[in-house]
N, C-alpha and C. Protein backbone atom coordinates (compact mmCIF):
# COMPACT_ATOMS: atom_id res chain seq x y z
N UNK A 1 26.78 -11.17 13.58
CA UNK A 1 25.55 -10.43 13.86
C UNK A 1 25.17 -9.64 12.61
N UNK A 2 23.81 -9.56 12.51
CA UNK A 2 23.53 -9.35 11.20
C UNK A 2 22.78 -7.64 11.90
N UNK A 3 22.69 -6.68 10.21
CA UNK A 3 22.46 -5.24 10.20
C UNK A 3 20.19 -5.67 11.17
N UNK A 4 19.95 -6.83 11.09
CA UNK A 4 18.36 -6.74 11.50
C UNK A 4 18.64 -6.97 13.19
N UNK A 5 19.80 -7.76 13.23
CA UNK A 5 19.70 -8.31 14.94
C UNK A 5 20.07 -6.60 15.37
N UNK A 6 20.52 -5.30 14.90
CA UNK A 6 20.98 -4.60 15.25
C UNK A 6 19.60 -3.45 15.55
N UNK A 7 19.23 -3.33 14.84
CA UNK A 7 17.79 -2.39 14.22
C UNK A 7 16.55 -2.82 15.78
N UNK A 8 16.44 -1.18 16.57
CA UNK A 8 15.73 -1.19 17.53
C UNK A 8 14.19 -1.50 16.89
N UNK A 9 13.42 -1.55 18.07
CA UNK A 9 11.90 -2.35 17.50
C UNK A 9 11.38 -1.53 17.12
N UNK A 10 10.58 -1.33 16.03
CA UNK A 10 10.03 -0.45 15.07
C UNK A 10 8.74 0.47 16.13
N UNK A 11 8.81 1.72 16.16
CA UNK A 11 7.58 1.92 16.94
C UNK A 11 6.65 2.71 16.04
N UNK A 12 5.19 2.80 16.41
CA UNK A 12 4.37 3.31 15.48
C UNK A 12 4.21 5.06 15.84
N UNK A 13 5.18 5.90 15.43
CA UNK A 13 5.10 7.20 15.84
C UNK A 13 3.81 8.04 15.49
N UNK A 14 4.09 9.48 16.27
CA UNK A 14 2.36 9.69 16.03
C UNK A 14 2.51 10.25 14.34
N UNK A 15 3.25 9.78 13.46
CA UNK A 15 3.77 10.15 12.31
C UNK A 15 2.62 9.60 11.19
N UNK A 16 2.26 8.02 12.19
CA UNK A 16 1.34 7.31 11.49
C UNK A 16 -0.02 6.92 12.83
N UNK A 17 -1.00 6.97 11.83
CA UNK A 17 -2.45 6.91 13.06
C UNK A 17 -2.69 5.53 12.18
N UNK A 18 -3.08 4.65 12.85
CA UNK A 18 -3.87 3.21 13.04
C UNK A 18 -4.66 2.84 12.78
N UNK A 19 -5.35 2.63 11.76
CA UNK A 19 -6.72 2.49 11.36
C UNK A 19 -7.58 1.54 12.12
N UNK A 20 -8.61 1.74 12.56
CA UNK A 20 -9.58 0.74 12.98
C UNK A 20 -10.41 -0.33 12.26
N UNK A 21 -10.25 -1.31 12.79
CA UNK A 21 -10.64 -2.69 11.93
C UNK A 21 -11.80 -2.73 11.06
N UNK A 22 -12.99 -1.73 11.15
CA UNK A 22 -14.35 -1.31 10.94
C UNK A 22 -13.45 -0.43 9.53
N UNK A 23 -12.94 0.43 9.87
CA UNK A 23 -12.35 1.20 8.55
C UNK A 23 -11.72 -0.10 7.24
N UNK A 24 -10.65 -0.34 8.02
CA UNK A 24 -9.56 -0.89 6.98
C UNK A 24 -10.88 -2.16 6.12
N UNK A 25 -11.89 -2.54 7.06
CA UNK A 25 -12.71 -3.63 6.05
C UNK A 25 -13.78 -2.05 5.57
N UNK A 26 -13.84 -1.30 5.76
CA UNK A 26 -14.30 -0.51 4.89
C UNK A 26 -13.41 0.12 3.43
N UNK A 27 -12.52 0.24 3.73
CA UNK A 27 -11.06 0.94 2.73
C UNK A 27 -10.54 -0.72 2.11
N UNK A 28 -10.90 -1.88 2.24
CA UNK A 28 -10.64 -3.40 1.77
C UNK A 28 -10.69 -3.02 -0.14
N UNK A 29 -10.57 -2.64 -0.38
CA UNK A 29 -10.06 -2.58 -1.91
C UNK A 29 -8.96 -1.69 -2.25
N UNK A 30 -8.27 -1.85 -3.11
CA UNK A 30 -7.15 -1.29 -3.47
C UNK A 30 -7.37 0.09 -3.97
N UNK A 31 -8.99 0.53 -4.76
CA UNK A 31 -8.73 2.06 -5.65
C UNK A 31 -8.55 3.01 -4.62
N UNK A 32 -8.79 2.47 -3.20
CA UNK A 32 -9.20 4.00 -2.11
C UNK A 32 -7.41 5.01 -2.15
N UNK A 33 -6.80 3.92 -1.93
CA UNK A 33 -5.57 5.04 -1.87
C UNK A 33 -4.73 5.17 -3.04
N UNK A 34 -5.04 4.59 -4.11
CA UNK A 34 -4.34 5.00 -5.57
C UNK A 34 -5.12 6.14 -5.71
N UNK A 35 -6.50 6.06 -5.30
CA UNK A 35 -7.30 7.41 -5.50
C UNK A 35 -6.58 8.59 -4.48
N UNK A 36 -6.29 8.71 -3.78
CA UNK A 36 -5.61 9.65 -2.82
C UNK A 36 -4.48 9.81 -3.04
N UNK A 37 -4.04 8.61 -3.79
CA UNK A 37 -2.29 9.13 -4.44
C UNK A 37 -2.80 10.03 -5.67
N UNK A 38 -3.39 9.66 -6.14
CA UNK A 38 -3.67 10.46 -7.63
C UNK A 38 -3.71 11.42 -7.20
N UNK A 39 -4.89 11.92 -6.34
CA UNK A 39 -4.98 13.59 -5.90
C UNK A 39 -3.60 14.48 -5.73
N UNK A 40 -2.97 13.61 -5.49
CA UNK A 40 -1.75 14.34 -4.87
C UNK A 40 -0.30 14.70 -5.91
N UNK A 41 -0.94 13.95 -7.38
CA UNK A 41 0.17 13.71 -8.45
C UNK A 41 0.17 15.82 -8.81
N UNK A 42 1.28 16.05 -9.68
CA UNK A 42 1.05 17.17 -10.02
C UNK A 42 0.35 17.68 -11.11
N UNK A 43 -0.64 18.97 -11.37
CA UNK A 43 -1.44 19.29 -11.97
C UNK A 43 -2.45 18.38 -12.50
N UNK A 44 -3.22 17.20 -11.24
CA UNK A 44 -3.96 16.66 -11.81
C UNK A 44 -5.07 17.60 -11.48
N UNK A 45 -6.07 17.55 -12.00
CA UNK A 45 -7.56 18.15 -11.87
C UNK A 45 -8.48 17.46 -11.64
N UNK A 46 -9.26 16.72 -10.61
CA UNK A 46 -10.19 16.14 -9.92
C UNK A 46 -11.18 16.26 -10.79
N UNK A 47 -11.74 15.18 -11.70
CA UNK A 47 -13.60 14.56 -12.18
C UNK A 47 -13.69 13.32 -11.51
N UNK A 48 -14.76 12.83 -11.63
CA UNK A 48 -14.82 11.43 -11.84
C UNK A 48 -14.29 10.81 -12.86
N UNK A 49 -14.60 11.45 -14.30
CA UNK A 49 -13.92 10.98 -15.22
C UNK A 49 -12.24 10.83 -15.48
N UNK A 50 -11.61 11.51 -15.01
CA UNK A 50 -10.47 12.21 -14.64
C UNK A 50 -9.57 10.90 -13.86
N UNK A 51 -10.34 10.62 -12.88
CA UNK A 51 -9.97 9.41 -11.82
C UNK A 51 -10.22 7.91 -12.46
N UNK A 52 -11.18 8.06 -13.16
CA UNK A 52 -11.52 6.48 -13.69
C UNK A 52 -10.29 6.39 -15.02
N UNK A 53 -10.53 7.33 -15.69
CA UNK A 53 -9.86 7.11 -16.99
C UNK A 53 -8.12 6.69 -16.05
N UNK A 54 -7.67 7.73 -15.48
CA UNK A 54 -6.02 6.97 -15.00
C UNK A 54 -6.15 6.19 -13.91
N UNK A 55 -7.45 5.61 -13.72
CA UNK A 55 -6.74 4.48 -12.99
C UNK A 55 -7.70 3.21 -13.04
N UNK A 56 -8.26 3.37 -14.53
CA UNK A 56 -9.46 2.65 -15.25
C UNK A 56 -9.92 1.58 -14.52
N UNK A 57 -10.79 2.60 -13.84
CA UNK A 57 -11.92 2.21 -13.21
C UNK A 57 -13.28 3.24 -13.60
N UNK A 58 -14.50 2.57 -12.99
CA UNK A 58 -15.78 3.18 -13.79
C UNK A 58 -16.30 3.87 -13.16
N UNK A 59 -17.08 5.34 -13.32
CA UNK A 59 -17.05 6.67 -13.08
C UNK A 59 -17.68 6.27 -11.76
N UNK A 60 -18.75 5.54 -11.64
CA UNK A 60 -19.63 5.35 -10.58
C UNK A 60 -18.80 4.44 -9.36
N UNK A 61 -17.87 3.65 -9.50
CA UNK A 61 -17.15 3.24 -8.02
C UNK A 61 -16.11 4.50 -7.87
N UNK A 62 -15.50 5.49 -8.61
CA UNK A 62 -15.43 6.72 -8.44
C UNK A 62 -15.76 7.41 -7.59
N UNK A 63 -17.12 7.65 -7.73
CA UNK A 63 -18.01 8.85 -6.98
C UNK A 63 -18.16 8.11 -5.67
N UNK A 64 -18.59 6.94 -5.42
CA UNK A 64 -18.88 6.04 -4.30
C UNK A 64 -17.29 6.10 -3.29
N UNK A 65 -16.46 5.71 -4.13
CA UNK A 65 -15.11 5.71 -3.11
C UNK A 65 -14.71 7.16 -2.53
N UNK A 66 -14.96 8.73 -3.65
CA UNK A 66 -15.03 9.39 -2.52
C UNK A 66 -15.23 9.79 -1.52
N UNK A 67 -17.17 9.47 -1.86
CA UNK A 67 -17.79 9.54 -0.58
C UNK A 67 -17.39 8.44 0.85
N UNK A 68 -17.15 7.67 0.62
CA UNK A 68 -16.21 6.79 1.17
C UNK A 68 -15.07 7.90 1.85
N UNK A 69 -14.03 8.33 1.02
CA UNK A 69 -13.14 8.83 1.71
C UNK A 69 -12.95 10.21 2.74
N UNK A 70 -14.24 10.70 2.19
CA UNK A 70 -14.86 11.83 3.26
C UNK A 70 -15.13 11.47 4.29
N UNK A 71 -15.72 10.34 4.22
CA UNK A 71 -16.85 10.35 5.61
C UNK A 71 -15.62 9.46 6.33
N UNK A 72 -14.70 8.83 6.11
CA UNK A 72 -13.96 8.35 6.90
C UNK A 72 -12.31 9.11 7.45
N UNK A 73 -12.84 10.20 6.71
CA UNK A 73 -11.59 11.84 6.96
C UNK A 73 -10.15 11.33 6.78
N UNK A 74 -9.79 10.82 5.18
CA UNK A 74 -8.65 10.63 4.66
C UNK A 74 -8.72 11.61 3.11
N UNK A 75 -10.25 12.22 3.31
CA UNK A 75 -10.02 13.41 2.25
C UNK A 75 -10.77 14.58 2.96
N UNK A 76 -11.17 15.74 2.17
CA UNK A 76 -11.43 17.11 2.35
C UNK A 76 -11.88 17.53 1.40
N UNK A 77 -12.46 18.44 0.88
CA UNK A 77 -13.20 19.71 0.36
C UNK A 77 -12.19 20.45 0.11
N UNK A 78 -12.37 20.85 -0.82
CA UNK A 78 -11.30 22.33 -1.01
C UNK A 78 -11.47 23.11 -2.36
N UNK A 79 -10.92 24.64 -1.94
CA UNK A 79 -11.39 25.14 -2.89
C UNK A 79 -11.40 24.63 -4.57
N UNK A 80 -10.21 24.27 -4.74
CA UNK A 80 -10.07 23.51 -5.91
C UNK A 80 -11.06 22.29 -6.77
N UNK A 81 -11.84 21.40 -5.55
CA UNK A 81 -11.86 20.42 -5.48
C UNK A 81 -11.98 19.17 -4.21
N UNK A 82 -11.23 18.54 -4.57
CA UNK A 82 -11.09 17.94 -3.19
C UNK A 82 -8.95 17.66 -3.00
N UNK A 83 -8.74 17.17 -1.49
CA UNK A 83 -7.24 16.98 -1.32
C UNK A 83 -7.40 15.64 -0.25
N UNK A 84 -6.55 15.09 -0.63
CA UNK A 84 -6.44 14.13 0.79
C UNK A 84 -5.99 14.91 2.10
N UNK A 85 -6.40 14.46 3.18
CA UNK A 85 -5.57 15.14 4.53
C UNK A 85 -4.36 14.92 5.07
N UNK A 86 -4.09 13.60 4.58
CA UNK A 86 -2.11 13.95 4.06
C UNK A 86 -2.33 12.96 5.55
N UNK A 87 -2.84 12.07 6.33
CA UNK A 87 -2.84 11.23 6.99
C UNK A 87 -2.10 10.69 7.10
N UNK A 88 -0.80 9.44 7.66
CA UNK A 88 -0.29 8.70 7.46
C UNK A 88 -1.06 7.76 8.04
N UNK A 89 -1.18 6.89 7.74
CA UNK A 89 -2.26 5.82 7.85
C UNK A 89 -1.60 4.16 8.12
N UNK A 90 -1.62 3.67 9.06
CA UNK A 90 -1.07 1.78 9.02
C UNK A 90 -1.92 0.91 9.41
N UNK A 91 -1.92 0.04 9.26
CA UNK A 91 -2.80 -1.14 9.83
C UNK A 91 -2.17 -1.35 10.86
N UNK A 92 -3.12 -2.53 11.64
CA UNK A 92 -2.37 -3.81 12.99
C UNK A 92 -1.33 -4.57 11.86
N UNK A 93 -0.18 -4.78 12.72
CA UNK A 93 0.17 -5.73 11.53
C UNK A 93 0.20 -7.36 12.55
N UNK A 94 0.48 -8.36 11.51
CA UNK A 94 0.03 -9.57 12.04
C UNK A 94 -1.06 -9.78 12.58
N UNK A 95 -2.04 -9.30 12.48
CA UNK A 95 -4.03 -9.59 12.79
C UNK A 95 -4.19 -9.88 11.46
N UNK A 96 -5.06 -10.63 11.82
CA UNK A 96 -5.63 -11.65 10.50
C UNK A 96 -6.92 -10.72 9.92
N UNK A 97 -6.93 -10.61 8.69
CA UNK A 97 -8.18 -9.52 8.45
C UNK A 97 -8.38 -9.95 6.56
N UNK A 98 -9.70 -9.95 7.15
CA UNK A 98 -10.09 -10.43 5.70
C UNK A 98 -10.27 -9.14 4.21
N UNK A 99 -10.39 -8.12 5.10
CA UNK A 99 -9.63 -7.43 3.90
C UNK A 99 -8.79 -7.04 3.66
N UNK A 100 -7.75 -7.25 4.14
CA UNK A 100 -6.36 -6.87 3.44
C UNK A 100 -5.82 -8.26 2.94
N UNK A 101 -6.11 -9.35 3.28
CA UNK A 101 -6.17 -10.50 2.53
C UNK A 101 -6.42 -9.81 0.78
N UNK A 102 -7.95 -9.59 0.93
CA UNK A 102 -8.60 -8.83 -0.46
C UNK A 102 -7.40 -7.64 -1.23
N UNK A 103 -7.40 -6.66 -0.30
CA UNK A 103 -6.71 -6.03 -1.27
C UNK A 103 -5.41 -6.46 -1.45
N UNK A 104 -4.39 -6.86 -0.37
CA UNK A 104 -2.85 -7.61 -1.36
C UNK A 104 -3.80 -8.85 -2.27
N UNK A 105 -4.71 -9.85 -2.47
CA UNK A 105 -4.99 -9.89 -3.53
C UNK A 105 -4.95 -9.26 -5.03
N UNK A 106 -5.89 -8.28 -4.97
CA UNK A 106 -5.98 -7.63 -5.65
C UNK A 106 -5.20 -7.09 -6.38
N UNK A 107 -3.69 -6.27 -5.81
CA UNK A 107 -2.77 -5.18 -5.35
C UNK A 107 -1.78 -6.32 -6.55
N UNK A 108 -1.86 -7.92 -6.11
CA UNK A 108 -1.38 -8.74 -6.46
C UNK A 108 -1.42 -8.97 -8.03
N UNK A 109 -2.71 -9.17 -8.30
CA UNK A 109 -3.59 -9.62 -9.42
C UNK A 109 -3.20 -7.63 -10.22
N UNK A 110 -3.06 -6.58 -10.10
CA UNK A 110 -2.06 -5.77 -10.76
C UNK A 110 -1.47 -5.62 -11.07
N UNK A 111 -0.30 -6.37 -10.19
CA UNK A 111 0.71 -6.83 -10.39
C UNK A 111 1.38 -7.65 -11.86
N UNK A 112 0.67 -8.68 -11.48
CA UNK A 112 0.29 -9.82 -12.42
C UNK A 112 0.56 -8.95 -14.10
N UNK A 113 -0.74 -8.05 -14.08
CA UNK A 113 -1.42 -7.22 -15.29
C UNK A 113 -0.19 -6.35 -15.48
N UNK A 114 1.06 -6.02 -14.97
CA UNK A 114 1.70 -5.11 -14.75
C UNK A 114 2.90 -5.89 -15.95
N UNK A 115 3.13 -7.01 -15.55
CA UNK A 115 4.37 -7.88 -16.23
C UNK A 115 4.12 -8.21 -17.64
N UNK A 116 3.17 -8.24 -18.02
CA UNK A 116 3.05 -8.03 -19.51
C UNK A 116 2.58 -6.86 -19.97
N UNK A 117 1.69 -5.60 -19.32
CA UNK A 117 1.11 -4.33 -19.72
C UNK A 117 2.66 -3.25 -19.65
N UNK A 118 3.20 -3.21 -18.77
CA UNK A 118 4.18 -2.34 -18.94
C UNK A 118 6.06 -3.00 -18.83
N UNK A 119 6.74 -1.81 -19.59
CA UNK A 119 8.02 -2.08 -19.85
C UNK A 119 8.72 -2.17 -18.37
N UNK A 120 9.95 -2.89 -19.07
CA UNK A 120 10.68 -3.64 -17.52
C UNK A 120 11.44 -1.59 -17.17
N UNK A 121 11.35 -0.43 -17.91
CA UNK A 121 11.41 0.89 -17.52
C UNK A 121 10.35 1.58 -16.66
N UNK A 122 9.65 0.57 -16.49
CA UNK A 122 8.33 1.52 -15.76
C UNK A 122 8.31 0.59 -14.30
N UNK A 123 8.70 -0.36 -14.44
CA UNK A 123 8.62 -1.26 -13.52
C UNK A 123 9.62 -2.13 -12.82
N UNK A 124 9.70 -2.98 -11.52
CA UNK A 124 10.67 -3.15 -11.35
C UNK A 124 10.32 -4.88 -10.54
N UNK A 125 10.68 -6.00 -10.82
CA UNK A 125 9.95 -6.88 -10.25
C UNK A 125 11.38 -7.92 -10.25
N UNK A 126 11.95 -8.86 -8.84
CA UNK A 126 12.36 -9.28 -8.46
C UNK A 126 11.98 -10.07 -7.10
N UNK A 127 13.08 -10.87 -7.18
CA UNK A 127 12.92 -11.89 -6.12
C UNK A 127 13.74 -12.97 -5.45
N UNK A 128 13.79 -13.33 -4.96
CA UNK A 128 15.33 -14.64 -4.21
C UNK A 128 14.39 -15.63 -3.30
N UNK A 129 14.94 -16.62 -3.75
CA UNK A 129 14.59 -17.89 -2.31
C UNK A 129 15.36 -17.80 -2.11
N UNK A 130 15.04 -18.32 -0.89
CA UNK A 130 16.37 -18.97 0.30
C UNK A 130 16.06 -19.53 1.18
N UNK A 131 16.95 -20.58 1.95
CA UNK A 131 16.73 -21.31 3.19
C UNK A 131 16.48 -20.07 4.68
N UNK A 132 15.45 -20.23 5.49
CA UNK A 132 15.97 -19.02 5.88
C UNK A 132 15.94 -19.44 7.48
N UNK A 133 16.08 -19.01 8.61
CA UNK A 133 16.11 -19.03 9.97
C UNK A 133 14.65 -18.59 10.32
N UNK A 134 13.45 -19.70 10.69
CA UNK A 134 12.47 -19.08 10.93
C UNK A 134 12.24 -17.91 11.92
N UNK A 135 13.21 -18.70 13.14
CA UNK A 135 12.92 -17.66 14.08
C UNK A 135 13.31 -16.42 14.02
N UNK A 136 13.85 -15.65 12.84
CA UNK A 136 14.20 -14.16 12.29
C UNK A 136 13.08 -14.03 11.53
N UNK A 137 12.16 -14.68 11.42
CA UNK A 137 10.80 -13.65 10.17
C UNK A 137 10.12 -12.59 11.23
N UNK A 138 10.10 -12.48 12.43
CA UNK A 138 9.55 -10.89 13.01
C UNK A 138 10.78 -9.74 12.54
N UNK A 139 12.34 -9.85 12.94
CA UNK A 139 13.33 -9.32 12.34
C UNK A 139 12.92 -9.13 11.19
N UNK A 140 12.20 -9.94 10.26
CA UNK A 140 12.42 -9.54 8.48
C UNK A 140 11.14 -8.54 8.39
N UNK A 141 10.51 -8.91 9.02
CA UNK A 141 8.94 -7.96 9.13
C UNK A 141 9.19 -6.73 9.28
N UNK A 142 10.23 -6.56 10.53
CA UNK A 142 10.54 -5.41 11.13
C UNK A 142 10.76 -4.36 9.69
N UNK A 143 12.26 -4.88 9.06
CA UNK A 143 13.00 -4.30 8.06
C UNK A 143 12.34 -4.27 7.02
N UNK A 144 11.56 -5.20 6.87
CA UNK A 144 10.67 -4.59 5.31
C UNK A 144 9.60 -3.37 5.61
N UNK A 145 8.92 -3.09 6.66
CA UNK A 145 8.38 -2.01 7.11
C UNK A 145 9.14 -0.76 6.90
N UNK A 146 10.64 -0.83 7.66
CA UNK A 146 11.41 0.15 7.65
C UNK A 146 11.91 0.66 6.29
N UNK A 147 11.95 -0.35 5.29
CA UNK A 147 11.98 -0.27 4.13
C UNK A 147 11.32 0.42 3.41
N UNK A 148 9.42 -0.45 3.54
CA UNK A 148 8.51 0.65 2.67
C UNK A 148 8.48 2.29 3.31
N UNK A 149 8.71 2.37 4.25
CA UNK A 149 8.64 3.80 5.00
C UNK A 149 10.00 4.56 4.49
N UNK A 150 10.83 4.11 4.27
CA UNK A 150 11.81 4.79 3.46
C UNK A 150 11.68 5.01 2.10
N UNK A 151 11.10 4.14 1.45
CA UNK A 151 11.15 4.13 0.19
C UNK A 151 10.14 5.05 -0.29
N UNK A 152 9.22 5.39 0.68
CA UNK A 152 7.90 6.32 0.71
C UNK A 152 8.18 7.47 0.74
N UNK A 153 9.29 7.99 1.62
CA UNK A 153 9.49 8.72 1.79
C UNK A 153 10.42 9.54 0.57
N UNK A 154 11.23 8.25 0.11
CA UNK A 154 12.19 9.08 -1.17
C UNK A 154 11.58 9.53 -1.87
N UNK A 155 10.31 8.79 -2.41
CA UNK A 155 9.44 8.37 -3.58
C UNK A 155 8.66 9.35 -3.55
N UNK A 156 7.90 9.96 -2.64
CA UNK A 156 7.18 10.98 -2.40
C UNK A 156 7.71 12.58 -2.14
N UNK A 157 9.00 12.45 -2.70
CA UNK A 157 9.74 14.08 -1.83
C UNK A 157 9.81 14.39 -3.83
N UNK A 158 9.26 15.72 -3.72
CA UNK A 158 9.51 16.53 -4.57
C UNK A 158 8.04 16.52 -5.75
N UNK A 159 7.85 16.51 -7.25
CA UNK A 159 7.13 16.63 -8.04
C UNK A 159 6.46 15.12 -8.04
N UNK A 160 5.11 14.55 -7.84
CA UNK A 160 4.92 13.80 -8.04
C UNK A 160 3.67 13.55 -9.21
N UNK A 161 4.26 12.48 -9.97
CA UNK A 161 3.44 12.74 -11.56
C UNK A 161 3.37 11.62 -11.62
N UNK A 162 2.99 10.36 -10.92
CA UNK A 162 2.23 8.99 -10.89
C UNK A 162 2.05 8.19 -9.85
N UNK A 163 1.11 7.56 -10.37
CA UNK A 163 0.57 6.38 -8.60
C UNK A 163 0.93 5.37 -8.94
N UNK A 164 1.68 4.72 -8.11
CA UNK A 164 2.85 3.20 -8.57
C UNK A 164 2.30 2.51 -7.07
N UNK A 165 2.11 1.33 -6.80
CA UNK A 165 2.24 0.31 -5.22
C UNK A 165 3.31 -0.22 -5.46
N UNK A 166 3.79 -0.04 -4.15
CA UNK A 166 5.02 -1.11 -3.91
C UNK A 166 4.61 -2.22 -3.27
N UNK A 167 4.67 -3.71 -3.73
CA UNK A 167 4.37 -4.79 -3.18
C UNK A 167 5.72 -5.49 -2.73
N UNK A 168 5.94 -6.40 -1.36
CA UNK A 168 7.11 -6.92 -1.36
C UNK A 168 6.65 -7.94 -1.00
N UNK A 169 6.56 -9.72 -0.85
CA UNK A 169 6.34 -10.69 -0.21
C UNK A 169 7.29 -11.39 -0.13
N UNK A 170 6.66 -12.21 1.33
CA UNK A 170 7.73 -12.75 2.34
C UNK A 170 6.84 -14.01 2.34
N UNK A 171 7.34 -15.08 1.54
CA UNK A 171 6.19 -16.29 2.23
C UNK A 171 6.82 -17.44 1.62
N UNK A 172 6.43 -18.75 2.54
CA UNK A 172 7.03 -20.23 2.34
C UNK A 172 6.67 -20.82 1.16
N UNK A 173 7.27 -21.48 0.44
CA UNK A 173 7.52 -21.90 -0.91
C UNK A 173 7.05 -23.36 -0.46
N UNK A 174 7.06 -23.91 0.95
CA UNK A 174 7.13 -25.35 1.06
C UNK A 174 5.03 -25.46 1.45
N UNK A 175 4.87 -26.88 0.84
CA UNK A 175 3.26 -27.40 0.71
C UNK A 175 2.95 -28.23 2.21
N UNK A 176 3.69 -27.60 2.68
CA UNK A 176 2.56 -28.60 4.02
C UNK A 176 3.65 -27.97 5.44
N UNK A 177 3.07 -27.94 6.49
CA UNK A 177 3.81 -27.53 7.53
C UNK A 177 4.23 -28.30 8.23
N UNK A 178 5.63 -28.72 8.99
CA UNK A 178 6.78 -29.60 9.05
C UNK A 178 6.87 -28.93 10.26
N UNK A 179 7.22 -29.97 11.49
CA UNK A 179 7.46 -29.39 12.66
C UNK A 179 9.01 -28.92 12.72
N UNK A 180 8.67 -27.83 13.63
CA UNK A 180 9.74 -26.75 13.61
C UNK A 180 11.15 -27.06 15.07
N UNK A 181 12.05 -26.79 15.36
CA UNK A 181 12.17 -26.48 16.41
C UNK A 181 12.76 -25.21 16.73
């Protein structure tokens, strides 16, 4: 028996609120929450310019994605400036949705830009095939969830001074689908 056959079913505590399908294809690009991580790095100071330059993008999808993040109350006003509302935020998982298709695209295609733009010190990129037991990929779903939620949690405790995504994929290497039993 393996440490996943052991691991109770993941539940969505009120720790994290659910986004609605109307949102998440509204939030369907990747800058909305690097922008809300940024806010949250230490002694950054909120411009437009400020936001585009570290996370080079152009001043004007900037200003647009805030307003974006107001009106959908994953940011705030504040004296400073602005703050995110510190939301925990998840999707449906397994619903088919054409923008999050888009943004792990995207998220992807960074990725990509990541393996030759920065040192193997800034970054961390691995991987394994394997033969695997189909009927355990909800089990693997489970644990990679439990995973990013841990890893979020380490990653985020104490001084934070950059916006990094963690990407992990889980997907068949084989070109055509083969009946199963």
């Amino acid at each position: 028996e393996s440490l996943v056959d052991e691991l109770p079913p993941l539940s969505e505590s009120s720790r994290f609120q659910e986004l609605s399908a109307d949102t998440v294809e509204l939030l369907g690009n990747w800058e909305y929450f690097a922008i809300l991580s940024l806010l949250e790095t230490k002694g950054f100071r909120y411009s437009p310019e400020a936001v585009a330059d570290r996370l080079q993008l152009n001043r004007a999808s900037v200003v647009e994605a805030m307003k974006l993040l107001l009106r959908v109350g994953l940011l705030k006003e504040h004296a400073n400036g602005y703050m995110p509302t510190h939301k925990n935020v998840t999707t449906t998982h397994d619903v088919p949705s054409a923008a999050l298709r888009r943004v792990h695209r995207q998220t992807i295609e960074k990725a990509l830009g990541a393996i030759e733009g920065q040192t193997v010190e800034e970054r961390d990129f691995s991987g394994m095939t394997m033969a695997i037991a189909r009927k355990k990929l909800p089990q693997a779903k489970q644990l990679i969830r439990k995973f990013r939620r841990e890893m979020s949690a380490l990653l985020e405790d104490g001084d934070r001074t950059d916006v990094y995504r963690l990407n992990i994929q889980l997907f068949s290497l084989e070109s055509k689908k083969k009946e199963r039993s």
